[in-house]
C-alpha atoms as a PDB file:
ATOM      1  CA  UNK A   1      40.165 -34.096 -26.497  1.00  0.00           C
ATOM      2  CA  UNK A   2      38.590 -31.620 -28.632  1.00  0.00           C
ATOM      3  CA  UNK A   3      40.857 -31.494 -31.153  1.00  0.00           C
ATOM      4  CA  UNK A   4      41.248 -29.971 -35.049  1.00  0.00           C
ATOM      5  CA  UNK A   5      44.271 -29.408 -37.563  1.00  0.00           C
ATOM      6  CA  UNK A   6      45.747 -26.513 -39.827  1.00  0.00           C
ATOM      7  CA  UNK A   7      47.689 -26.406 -43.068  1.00  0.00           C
ATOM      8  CA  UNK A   8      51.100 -24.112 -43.054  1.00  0.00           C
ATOM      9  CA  UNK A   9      48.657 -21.171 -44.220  1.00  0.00           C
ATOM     10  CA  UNK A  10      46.696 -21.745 -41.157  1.00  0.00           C
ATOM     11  CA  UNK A  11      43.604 -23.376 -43.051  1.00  0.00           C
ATOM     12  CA  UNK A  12      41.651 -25.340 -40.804  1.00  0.00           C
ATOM     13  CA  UNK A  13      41.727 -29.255 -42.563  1.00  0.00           C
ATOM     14  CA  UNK A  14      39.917 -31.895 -39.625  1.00  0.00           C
ATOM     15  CA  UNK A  15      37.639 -30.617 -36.880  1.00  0.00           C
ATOM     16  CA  UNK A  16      36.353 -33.066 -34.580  1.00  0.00           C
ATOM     17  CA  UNK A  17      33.356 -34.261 -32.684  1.00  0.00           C
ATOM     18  CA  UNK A  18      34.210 -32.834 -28.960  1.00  0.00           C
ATOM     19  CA  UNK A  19      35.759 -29.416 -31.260  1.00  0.00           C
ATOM     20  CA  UNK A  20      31.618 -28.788 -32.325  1.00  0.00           C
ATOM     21  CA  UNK A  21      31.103 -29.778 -28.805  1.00  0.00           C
ATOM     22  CA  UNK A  22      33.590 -27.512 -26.563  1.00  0.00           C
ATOM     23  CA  UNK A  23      33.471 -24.325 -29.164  1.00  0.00           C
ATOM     24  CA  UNK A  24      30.079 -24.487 -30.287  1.00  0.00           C
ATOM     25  CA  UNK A  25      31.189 -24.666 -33.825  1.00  0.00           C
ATOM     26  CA  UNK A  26      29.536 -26.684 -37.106  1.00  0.00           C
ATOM     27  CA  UNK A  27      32.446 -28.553 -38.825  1.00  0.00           C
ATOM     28  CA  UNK A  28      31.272 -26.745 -41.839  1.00  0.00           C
ATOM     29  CA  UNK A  29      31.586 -23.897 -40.748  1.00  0.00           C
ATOM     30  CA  UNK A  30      35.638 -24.201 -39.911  1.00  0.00           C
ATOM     31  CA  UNK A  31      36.947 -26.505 -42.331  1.00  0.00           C
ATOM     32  CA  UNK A  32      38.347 -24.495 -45.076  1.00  0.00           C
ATOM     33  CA  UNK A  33      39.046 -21.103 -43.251  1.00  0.00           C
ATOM     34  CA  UNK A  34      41.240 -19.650 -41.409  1.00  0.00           C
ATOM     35  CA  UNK A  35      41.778 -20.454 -37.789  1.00  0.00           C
ATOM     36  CA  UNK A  36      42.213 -17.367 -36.802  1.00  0.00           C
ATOM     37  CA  UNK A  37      38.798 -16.349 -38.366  1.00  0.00           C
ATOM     38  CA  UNK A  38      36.907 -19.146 -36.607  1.00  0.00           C
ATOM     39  CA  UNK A  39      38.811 -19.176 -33.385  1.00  0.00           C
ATOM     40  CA  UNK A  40      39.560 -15.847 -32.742  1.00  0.00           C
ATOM     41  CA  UNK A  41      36.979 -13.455 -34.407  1.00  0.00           C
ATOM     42  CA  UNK A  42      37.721 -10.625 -31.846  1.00  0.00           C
ATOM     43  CA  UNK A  43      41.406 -10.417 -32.914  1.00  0.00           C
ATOM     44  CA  UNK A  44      42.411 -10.975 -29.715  1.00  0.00           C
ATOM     45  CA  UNK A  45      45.932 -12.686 -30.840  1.00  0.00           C
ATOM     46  CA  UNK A  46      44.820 -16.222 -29.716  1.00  0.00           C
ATOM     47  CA  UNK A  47      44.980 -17.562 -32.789  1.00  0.00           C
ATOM     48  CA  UNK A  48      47.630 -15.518 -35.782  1.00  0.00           C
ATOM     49  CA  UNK A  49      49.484 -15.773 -39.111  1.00  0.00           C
ATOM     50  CA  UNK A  50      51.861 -15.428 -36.839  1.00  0.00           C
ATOM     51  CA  UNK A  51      51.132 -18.336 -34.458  1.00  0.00           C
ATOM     52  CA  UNK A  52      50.771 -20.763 -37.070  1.00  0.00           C
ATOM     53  CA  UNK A  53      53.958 -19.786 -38.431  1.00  0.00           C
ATOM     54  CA  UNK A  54      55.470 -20.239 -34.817  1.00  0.00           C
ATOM     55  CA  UNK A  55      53.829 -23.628 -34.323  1.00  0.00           C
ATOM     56  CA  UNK A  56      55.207 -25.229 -37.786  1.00  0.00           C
ATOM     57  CA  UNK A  57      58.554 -23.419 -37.106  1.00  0.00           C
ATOM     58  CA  UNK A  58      59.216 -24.528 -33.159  1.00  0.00           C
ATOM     59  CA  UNK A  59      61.880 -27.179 -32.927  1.00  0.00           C
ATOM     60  CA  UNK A  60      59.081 -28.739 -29.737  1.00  0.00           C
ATOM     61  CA  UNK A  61      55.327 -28.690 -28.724  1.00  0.00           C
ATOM     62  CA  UNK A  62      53.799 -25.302 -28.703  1.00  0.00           C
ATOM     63  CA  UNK A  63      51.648 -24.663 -25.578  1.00  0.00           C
ATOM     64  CA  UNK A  64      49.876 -22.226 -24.732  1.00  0.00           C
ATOM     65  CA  UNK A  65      46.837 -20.507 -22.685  1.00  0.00           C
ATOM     66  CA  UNK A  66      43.252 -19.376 -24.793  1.00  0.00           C
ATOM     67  CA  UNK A  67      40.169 -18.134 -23.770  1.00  0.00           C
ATOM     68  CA  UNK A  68      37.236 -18.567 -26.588  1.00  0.00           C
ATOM     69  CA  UNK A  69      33.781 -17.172 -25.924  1.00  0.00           C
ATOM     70  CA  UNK A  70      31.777 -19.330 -27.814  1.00  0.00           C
ATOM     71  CA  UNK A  71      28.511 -17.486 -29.802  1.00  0.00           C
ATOM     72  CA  UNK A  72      26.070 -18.331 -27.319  1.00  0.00           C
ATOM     73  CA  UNK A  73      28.731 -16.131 -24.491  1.00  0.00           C
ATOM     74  CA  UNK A  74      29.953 -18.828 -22.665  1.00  0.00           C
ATOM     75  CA  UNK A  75      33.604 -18.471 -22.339  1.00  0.00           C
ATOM     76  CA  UNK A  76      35.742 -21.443 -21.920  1.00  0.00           C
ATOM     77  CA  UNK A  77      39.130 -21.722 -21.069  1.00  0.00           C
ATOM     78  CA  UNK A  78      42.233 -23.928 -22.648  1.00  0.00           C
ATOM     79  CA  UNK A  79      45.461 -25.210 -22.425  1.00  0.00           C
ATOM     80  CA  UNK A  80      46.652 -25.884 -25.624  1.00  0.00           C
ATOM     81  CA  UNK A  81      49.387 -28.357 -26.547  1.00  0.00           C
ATOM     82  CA  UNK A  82      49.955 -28.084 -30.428  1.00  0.00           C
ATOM     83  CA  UNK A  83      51.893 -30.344 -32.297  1.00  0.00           C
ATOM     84  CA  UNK A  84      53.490 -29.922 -35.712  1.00  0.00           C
ATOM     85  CA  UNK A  85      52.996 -33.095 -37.725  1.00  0.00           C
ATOM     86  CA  UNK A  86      54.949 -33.022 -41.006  1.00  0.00           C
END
């Protein structure tokens, strides 16, 4: 499971091995920024202020549907299952 974590201001803190594999990303090159600037570039809404603050604020799992086109233009598709661990 590719898998990575945020902070409350959406800071990406762990990024793991399958995470450099699926998105094509260096671990240095997300930990300490924003997800939204590593994961979602375009501004597509994918990844927000706004959705972090809906992830650490829903009650349940947050799920939902992203599509990520890594640099070298292949696009890969996810279902995401977040969980808020406090």
């Amino acid at each position: 499971v590719g898998c990575f974590t945020v902070d409350r201001d959406g800071f990406i803190q762990e990024w793991n091995t399958l995470a450099t594999e699926i998105f094509g990303i260096q671990p240095w090159e997300a930990f300490g920024f924003p997800v939204w600037e590593v994961m979602d570039p375009d501004g597509t809404g994918s990844w927000s202020y706004q959705r972090v603050t809906d992830i650490f604020t829903s009650p349940e799992a947050y799920e939902f549907d992203w599509a990520f086109t890594r640099a070298d233009g292949e696009d890969v598709f996810l279902t995401c299952k977040v969980i808020c661990l406090c």
